[in-house]
N, C-alpha and C. Protein backbone atom coordinates (compact mmCIF):
# COMPACT_ATOMS: atom_id res chain seq x y z
N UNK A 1 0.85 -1.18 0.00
CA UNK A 1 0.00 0.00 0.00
C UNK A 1 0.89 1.24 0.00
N UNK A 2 0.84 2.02 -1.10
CA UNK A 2 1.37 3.12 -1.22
C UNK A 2 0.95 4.49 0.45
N UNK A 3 2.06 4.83 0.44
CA UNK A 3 2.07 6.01 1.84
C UNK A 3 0.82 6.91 1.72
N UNK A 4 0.73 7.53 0.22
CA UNK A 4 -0.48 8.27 0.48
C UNK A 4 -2.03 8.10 0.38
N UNK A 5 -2.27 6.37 -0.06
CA UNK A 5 -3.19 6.16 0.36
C UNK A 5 -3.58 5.64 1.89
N UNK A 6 -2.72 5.60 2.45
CA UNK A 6 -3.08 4.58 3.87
C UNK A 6 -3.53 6.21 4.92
N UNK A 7 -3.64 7.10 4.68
CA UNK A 7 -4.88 8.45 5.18
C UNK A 7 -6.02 8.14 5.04
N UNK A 8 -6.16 7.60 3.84
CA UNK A 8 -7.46 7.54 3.53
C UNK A 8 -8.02 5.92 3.33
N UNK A 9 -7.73 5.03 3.74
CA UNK A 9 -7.89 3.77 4.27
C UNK A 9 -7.93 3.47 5.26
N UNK A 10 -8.44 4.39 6.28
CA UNK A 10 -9.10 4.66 7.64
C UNK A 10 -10.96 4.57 7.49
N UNK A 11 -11.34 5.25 6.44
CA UNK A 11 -12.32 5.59 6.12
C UNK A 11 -13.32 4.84 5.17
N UNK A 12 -12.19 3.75 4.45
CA UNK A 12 -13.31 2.48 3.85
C UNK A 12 -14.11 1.95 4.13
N UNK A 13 -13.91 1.45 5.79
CA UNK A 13 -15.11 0.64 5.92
C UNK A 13 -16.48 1.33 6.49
N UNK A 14 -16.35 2.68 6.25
CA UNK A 14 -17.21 3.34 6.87
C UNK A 14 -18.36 3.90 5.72
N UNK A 15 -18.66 2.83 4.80
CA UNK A 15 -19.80 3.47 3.76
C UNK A 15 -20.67 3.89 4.28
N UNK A 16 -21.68 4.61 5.22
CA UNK A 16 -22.71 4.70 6.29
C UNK A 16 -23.60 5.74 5.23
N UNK A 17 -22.62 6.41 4.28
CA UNK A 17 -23.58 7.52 3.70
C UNK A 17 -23.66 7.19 2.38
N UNK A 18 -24.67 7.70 1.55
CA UNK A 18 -24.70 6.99 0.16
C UNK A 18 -23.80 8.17 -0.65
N UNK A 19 -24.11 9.41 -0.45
CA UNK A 19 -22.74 10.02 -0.95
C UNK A 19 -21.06 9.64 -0.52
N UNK A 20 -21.01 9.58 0.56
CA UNK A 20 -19.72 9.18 0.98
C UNK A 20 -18.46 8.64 0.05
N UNK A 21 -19.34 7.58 -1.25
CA UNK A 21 -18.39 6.84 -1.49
C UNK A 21 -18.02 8.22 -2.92
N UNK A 22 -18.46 8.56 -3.68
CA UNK A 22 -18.22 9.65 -4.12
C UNK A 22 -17.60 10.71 -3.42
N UNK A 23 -17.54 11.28 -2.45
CA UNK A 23 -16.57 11.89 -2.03
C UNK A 23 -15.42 11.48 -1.89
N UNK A 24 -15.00 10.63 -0.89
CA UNK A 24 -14.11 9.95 -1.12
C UNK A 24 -13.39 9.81 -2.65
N UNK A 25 -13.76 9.05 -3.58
CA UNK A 25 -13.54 8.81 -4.93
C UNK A 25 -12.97 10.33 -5.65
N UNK A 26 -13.32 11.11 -4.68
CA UNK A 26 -12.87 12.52 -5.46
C UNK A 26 -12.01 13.00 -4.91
N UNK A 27 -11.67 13.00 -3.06
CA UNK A 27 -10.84 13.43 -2.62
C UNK A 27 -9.42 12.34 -2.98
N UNK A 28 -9.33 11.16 -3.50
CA UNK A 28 -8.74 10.25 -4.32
C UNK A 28 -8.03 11.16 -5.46
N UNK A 29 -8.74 11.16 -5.99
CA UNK A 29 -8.17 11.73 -7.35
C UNK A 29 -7.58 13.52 -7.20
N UNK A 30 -7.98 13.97 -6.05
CA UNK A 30 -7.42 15.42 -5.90
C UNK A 30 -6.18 15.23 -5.46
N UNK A 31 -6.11 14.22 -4.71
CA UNK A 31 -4.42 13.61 -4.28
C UNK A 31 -3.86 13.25 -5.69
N UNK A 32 -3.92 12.72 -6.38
CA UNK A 32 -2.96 12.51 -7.40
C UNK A 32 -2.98 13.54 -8.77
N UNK A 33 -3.36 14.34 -8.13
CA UNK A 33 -3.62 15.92 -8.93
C UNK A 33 -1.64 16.39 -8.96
N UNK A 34 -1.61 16.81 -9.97
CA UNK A 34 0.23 17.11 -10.30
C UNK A 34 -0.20 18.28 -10.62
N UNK A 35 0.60 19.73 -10.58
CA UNK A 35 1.11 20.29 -10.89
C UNK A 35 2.03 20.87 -12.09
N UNK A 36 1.89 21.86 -12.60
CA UNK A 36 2.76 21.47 -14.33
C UNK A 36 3.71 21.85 -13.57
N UNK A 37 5.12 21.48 -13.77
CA UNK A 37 6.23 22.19 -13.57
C UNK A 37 6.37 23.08 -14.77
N UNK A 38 7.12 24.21 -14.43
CA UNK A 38 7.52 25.45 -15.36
C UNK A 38 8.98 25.23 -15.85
N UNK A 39 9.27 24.89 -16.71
CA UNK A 39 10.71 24.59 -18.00
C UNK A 39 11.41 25.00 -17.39
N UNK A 40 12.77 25.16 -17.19
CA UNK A 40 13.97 26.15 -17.19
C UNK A 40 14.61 26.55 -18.55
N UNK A 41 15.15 27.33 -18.85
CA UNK A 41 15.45 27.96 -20.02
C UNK A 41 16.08 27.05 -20.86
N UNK A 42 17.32 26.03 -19.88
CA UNK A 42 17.93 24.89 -20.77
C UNK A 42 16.95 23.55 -21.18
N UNK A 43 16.12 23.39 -20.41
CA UNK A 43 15.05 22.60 -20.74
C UNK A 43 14.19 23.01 -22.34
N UNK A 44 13.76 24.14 -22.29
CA UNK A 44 13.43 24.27 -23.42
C UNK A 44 13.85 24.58 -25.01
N UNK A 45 15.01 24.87 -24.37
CA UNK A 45 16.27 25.09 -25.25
C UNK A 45 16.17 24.05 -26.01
N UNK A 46 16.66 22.75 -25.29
CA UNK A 46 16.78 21.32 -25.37
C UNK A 46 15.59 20.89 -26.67
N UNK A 47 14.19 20.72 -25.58
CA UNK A 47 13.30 20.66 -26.74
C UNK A 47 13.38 21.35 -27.85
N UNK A 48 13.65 22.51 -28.18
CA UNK A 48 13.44 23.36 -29.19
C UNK A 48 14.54 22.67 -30.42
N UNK A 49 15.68 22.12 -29.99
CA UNK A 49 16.93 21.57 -30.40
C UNK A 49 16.28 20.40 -31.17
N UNK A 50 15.69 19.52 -30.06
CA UNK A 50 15.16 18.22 -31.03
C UNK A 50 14.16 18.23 -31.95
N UNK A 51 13.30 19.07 -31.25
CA UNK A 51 12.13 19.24 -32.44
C UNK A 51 12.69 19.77 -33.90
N UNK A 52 13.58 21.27 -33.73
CA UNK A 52 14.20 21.55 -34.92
C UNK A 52 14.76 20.64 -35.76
N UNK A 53 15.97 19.51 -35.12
CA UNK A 53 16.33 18.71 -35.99
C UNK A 53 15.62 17.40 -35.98
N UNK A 54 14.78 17.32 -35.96
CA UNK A 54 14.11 15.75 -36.00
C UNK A 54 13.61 14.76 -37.03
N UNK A 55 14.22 13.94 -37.02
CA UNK A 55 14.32 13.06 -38.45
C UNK A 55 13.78 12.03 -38.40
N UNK A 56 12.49 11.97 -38.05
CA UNK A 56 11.86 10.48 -38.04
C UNK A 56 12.41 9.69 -36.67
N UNK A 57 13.21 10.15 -35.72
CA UNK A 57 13.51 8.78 -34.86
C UNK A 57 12.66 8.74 -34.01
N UNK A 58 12.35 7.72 -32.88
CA UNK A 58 11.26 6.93 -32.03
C UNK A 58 11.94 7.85 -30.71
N UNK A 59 10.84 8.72 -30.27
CA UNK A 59 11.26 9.38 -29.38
C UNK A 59 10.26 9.43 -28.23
N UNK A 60 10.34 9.88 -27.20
CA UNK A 60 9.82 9.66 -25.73
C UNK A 60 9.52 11.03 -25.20
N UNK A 61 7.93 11.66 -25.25
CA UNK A 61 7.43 12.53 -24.87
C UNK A 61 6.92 12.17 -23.25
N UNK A 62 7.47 13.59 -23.00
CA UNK A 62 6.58 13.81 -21.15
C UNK A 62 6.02 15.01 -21.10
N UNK A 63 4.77 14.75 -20.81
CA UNK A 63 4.15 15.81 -21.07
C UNK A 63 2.59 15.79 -19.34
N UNK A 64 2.39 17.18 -18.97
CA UNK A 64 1.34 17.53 -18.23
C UNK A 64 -0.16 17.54 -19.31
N UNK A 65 -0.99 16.86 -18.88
CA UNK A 65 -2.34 17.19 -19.03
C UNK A 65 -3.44 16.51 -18.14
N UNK A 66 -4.34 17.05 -17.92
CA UNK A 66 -5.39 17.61 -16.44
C UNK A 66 -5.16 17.01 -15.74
N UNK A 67 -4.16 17.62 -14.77
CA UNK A 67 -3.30 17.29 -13.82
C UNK A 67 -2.43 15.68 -13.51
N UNK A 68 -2.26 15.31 -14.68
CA UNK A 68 -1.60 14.33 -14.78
C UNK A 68 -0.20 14.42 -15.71
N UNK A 69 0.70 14.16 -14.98
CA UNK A 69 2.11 13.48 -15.99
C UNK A 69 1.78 12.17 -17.07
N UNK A 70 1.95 12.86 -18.49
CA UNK A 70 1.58 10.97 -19.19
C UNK A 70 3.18 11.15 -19.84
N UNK A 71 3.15 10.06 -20.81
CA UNK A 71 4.18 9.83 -21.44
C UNK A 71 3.57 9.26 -22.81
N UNK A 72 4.17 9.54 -24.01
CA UNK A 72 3.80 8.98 -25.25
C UNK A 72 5.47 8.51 -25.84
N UNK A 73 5.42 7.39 -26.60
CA UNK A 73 6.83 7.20 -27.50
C UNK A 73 6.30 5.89 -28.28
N UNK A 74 6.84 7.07 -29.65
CA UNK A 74 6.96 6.70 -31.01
C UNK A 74 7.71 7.41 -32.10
N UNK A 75 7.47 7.71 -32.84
CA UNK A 75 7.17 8.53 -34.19
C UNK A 75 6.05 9.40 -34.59
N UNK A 76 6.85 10.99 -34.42
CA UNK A 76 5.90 12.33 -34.20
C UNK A 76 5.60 11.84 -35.93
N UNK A 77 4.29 12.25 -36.77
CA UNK A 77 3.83 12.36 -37.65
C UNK A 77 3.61 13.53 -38.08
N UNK A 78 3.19 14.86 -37.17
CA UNK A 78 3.12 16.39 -37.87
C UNK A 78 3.41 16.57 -36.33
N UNK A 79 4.09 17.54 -36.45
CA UNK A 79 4.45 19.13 -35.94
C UNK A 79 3.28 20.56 -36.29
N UNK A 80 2.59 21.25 -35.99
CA UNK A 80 2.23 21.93 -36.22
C UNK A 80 2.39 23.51 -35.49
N UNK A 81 3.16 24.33 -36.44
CA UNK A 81 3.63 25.34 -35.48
C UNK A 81 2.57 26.47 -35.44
N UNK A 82 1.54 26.54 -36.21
CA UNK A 82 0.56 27.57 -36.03
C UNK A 82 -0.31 27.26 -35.38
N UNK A 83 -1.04 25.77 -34.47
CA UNK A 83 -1.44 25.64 -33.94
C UNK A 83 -0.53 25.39 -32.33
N UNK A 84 0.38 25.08 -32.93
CA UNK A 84 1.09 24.61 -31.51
C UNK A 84 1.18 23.51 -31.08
N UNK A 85 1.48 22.65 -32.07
CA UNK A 85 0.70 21.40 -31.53
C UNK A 85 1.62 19.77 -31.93
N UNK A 86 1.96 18.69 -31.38
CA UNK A 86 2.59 17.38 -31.86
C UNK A 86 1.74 16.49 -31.99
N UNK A 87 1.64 15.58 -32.90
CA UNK A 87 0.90 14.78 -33.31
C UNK A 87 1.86 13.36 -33.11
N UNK A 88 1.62 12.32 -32.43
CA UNK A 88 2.47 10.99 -31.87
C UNK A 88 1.36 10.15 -31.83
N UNK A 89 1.90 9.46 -32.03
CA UNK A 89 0.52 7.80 -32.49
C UNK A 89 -0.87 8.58 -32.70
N UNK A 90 -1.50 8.50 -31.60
CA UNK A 90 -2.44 8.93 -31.60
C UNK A 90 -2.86 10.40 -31.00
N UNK A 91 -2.18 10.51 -29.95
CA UNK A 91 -2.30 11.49 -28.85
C UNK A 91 -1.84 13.27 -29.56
N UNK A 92 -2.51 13.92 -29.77
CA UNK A 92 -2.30 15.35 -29.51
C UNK A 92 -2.16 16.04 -28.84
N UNK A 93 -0.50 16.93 -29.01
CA UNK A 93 0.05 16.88 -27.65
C UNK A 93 0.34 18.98 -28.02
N UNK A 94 -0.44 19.70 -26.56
CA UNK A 94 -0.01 21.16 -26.98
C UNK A 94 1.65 21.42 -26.75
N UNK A 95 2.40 21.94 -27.45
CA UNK A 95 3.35 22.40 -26.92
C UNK A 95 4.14 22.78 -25.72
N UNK A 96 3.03 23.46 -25.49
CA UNK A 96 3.62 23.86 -23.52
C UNK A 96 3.14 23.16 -23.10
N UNK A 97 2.56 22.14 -23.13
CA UNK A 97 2.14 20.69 -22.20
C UNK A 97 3.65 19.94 -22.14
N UNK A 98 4.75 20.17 -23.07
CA UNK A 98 5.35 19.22 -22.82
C UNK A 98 6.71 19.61 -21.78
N UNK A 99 7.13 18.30 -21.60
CA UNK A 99 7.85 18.98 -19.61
C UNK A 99 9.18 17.88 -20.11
N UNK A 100 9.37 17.14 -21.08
CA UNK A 100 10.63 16.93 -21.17
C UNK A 100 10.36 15.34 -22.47
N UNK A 101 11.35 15.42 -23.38
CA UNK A 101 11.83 14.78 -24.32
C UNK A 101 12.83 14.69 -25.28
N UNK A 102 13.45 13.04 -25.35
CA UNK A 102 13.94 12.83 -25.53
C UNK A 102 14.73 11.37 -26.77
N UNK A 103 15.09 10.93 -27.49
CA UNK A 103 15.46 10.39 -28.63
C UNK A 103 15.45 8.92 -27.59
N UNK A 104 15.02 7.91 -28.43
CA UNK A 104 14.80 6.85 -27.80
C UNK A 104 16.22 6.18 -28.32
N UNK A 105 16.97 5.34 -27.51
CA UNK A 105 17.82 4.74 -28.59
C UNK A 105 17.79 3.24 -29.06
């Protein structure tokens, strides 16, 4: 059992209310609520580096979206700079969503 659920595994066996279990279920998910971190200048540098030269290789996106860290890796298919936007398997990814990537080898 992970540390930050065992707070709230006090309170399981106590279904007594019919909302309850919905609350719970939400104060759940507000705990694993992330934060975007904000780039540092060499961080984006970095990205800006790979994206510029990028030649088809299988690469490894990290990226923030609603309040979650995901990860995608493959082969970007479009770039789009007037929208802002990466296109990877499937996933459409905004620009400033992304928090770090890198060339798979």
């Amino acid at each position: 059992m992970r540390h930050e659920d065992r707070g709230m595994v006090k309170y399981a066996p106590y279904k007594s209310l019919v909302e309850q279990a919905s609350y719970l279920a939400r104060i759940r998910e507000e705990h694993r609520y992330v934060k975007k971190r904000q780039l540092s200048q060499d961080q984006a540098e970095e990205i800006n580096e790979i994206l510029t030269h990028y030649d088809g290789e299988v690469i490894r996106l990290e990226y923030w979206k609603s309040g979650k860290m995901l990860e995608e890796c493959g082969v970007i298919w479009k770039i789009d700079p007037f929208q802002r936007m990466i296109y990877i398997n499937e996933a459409k990814i905004a620009l400033n969503a992304l928090q770090s990537l890198s060339i798979c080898d």
